[in-house]
Protein backbone atom coordinates (compact mmCIF):
# COMPACT_ATOMS: atom_id res chain seq x y z
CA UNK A 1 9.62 -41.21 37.30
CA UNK A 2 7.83 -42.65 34.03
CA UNK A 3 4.13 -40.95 34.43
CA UNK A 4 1.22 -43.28 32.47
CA UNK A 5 -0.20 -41.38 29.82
CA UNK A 6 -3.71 -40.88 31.67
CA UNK A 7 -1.89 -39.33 34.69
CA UNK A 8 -0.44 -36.48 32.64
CA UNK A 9 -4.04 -35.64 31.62
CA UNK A 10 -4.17 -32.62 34.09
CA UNK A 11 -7.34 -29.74 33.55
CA UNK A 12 -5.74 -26.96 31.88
CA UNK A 13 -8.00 -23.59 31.18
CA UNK A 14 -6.88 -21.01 29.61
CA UNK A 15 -7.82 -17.55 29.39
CA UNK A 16 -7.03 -14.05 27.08
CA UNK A 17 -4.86 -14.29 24.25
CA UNK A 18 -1.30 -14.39 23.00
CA UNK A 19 0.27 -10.30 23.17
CA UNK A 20 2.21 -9.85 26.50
CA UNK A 21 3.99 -12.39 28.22
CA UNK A 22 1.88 -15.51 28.60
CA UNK A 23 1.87 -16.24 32.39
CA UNK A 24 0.88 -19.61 33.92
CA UNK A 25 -0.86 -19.74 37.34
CA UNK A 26 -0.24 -22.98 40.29
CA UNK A 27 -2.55 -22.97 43.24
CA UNK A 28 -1.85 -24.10 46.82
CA UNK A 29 -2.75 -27.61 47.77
CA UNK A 30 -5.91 -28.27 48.76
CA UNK A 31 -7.53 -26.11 46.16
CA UNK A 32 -7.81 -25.78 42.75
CA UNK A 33 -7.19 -22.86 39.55
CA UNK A 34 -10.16 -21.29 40.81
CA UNK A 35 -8.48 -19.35 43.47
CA UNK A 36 -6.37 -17.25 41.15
CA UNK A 37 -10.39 -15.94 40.11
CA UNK A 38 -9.90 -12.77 41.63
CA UNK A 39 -6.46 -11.94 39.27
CA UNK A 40 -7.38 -13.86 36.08
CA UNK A 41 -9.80 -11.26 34.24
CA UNK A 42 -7.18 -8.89 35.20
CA UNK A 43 -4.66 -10.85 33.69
CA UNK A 44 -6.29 -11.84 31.01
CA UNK A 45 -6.31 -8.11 29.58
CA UNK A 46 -2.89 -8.37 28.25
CA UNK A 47 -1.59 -11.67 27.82
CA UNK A 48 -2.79 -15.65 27.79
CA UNK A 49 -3.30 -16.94 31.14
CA UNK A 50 -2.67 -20.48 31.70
CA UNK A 51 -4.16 -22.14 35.03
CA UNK A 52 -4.22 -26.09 35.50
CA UNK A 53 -5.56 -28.00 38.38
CA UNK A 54 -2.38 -29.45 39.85
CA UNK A 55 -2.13 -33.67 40.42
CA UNK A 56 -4.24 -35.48 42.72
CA UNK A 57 -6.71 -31.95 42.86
CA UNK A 58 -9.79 -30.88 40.76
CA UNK A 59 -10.20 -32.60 37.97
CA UNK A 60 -6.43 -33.65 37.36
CA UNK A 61 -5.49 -37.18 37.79
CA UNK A 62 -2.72 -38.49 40.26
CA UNK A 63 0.60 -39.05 39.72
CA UNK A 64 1.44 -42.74 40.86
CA UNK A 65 3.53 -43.64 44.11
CA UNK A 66 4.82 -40.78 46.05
CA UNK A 67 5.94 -37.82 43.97
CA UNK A 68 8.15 -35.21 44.38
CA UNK A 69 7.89 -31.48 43.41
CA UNK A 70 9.76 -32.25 40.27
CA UNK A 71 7.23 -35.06 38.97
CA UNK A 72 4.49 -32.15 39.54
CA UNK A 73 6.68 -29.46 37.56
CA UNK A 74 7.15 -32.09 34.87
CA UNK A 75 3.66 -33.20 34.49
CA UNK A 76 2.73 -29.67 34.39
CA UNK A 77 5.14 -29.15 31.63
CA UNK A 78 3.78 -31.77 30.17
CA UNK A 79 -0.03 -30.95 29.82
CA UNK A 80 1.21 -27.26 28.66
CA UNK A 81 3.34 -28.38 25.88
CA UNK A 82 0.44 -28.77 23.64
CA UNK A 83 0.15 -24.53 23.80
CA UNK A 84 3.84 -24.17 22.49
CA UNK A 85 3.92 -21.32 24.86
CA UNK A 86 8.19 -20.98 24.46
CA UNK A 87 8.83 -18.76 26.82
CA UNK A 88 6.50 -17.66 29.54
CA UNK A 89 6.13 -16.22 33.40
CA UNK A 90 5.36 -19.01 36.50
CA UNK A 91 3.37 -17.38 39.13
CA UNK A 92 3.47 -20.10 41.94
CA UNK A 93 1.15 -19.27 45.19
CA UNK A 94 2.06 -22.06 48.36
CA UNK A 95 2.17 -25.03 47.32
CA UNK A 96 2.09 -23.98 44.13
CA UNK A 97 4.96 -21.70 44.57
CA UNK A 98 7.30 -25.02 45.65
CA UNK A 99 6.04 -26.46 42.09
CA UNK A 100 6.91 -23.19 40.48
CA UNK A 101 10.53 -23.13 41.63
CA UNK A 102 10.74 -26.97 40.61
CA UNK A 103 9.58 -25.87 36.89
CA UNK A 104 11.82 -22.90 36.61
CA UNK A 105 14.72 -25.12 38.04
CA UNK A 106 13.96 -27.72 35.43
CA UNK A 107 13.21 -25.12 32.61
CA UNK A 108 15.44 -22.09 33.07
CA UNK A 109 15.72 -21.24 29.54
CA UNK A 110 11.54 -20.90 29.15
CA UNK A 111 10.75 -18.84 32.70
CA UNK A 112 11.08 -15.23 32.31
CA UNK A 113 9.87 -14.19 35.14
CA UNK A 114 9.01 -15.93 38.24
CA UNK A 115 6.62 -14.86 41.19
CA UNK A 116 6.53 -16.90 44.81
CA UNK A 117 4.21 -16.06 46.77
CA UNK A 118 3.57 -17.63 50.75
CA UNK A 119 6.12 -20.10 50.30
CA UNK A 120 9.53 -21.25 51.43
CA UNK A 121 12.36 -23.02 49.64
CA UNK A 122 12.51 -25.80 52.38
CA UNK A 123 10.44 -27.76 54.48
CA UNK A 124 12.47 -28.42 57.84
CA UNK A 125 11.88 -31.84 60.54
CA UNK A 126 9.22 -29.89 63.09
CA UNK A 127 6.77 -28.43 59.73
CA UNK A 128 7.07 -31.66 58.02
CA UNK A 129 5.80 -33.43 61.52
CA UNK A 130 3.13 -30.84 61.27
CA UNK A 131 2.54 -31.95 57.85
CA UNK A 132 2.40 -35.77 58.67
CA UNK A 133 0.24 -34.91 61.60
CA UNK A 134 -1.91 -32.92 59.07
CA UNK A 135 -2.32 -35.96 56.56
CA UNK A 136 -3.03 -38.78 59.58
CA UNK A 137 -5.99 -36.34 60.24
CA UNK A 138 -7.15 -36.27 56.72
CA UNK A 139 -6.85 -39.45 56.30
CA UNK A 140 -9.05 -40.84 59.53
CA UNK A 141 -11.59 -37.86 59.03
CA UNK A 142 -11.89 -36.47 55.50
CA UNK A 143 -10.80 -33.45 54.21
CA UNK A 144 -14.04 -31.76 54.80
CA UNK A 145 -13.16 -31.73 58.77
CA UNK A 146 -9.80 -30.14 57.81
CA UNK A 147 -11.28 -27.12 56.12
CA UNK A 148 -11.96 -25.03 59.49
CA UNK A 149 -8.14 -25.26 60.56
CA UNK A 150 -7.30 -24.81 57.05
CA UNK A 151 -9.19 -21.41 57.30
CA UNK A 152 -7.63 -20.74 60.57
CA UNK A 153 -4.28 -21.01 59.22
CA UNK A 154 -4.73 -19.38 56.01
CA UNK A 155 -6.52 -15.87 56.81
CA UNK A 156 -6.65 -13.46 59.58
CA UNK A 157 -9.31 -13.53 62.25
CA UNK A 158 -11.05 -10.04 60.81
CA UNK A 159 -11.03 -11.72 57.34
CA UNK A 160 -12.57 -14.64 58.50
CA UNK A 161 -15.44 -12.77 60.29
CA UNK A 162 -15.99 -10.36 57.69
CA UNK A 163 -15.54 -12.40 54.20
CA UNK A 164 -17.88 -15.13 54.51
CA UNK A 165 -18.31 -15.64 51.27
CA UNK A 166 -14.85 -15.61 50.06
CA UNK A 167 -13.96 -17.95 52.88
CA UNK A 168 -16.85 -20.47 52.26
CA UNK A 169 -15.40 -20.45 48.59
CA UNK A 170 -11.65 -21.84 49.38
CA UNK A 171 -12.93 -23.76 52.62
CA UNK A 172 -15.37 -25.21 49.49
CA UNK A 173 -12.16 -26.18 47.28
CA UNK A 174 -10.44 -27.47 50.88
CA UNK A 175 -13.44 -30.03 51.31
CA UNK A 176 -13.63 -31.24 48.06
CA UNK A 177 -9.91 -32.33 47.58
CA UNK A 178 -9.43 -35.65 47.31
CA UNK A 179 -7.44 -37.16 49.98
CA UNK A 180 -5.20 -39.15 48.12
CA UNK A 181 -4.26 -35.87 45.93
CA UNK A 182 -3.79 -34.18 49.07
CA UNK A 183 -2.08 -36.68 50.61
CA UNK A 184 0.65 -36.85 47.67
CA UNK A 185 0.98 -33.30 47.93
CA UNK A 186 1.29 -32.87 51.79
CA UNK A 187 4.06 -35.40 51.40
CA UNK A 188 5.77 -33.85 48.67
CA UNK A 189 5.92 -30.83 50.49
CA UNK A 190 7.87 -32.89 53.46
CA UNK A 191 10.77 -33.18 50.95
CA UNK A 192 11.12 -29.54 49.73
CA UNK A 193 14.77 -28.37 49.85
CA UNK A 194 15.64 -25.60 47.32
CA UNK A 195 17.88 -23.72 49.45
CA UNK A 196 20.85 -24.66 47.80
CA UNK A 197 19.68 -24.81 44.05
CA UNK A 198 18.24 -21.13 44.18
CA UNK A 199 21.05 -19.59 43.01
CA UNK A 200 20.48 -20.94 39.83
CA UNK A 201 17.55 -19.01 39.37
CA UNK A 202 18.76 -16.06 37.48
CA UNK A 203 15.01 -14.84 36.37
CA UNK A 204 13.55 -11.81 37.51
CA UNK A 205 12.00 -12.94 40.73
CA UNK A 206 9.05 -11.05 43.00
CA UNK A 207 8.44 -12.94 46.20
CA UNK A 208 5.10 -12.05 47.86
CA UNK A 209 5.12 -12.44 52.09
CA UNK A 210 2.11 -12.02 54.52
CA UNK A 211 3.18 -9.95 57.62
CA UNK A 212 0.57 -12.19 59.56
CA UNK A 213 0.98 -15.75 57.58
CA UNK A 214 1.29 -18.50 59.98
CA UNK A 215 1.72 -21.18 57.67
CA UNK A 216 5.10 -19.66 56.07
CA UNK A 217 6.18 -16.75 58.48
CA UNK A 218 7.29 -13.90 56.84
CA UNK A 219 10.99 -14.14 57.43
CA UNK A 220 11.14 -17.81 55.50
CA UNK A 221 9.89 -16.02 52.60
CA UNK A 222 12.14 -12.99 53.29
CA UNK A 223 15.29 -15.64 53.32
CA UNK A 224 14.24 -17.38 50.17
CA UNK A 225 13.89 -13.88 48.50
CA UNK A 226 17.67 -12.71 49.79
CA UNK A 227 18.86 -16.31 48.23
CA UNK A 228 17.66 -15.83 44.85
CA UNK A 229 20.11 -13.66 42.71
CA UNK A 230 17.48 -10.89 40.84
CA UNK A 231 14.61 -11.23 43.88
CA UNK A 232 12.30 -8.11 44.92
CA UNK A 233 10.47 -8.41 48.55
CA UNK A 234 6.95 -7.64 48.98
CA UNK A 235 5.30 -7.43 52.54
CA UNK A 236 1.78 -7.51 52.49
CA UNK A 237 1.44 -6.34 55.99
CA UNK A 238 -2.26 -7.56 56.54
CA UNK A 239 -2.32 -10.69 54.86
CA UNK A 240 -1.79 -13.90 56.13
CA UNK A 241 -0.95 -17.57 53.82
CA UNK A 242 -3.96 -16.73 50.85
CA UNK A 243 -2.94 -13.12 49.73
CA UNK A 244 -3.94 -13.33 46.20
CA UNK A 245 -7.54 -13.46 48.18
CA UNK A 246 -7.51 -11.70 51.87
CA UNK A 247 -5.20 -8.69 49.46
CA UNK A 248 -6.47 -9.21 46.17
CA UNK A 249 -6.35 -5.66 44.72
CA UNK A 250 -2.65 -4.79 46.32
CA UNK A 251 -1.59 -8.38 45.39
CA UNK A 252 -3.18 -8.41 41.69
CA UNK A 253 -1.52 -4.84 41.51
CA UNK A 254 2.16 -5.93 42.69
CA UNK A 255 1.62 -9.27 40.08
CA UNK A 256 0.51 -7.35 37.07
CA UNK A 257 2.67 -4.26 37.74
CA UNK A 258 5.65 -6.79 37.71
CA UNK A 259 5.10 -8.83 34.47
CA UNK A 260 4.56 -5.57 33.02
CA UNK A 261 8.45 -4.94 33.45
């Protein structure tokens, strides 16, 4: 796909500076950089932290007609280049964990380590149904009505009714997507299918599961993990699709503790 130049313009921040391994941070759809908040000062610490606002969300443009997971990884690529960054670590959460394999597929040779977390390698027919279902209701009634069974799907019930301010945050972020952006990203989602390309993923690899994640049940993350050549597992027992927030200290933890390596 040729991109126009003013669709590559995504929002790039960046945080820290250059000493350990720069690492480069891709949010779940329907959000935007700002949930990786809770790991970024963290982060920051050690090494340059790079966190864009993905197509079609924040205050990134959209990519035109339909794109797949590879037109986000390249456009990504794209609005990074400027850093010269050479070599650097992909920490993908959800949706943005389909875009990180995408990148490290397309860029081997610069991803040195690679962290999935809540996501699968492939979408099959009865999720992507769920997924079209999902967009028909955004599209008749607005993406603020689809933040409650965002919520619903993306935390536990005790989180939920204990964490009202971190859940009023993302359900925030949920609202104020744009529906086209979300739209192109629900749909890109539809055509994920990794499973037979993740062998060529030789990186270092940490895949993050929730034990009570709806959205991408455990044992889809578990099978993407056992697929990918130099892959460690981690359960987070009492999480369920948002980790990096219902688990931030144990998932900040597992994330620094294995770019440290």
């Amino acid at each position: 796909m040729t991109v126009p130049e003013d669709a590559k313009r995504l929002r790039v921040r960046t945080f820290g500076s250059h000493g350990d391994m720069p690492v480069l941070l891709l949010h779940p759809i329907a959000t935007v950089g700002d949930i990786w908040s809770l790991q970024i000062p963290v982060l920051a610490r050690r090494r340059l932290v790079i966190v864009p606002d993905l197509p079609g969300h924040g205050d990134s443009g959209m990519l035109p007609g339909e794109p797949a997971l590879a037109d986000y990884a390249q456009a990504v690529l794209d609005a990074i280049a400027p850093l010269e960054l050479g070599t650097f670590a992909v920490a993908g959460l959800s949706f943005g964990g389909m875009v990180a394999q995408s990148l490290a597929l397309a860029a081997p040779e610069r991803v040195q380590r690679l962290v999935l977390a809540h996501c699968g390698a492939h979408t099959n027919p009865a999720v992507a149904q769920l997924w079209r279902q999902r967009i028909a209701a955004a599209r008749l009634e607005g993406m603020a009505a689809q933040a409650s069974p965002t919520l619903a799907r993306w935390f536990t019930p005790e989180f939920l009714a204990q964490a009202h301010g971190a859940t009023a945050w993302v359900g925030q972020m949920v609202a104020d997507t744009p529906v086209d952006g979300y739209v192109a990203a629900a749909l890109a989602i539809c055509g994920l299918d990794h499973h037979g390309q993740l062998g060529a993923l030789r990186m270092p690899t940490l895949v993050i599961g929730g034990g009570r994640d709806m959205a991408v049940p455990l044992e889809v993350s578990e099978d993407m993990a056992n697929r990918l050549p130099q892959a460690e597992f981690l359960a987070l027992a009492d999480a369920a699709h948002i980790g990096n927030v219902e688990q931030a200290m144990r998932f900040t933890e597992a994330l620094c503790a294995f770019l440290r390596d």
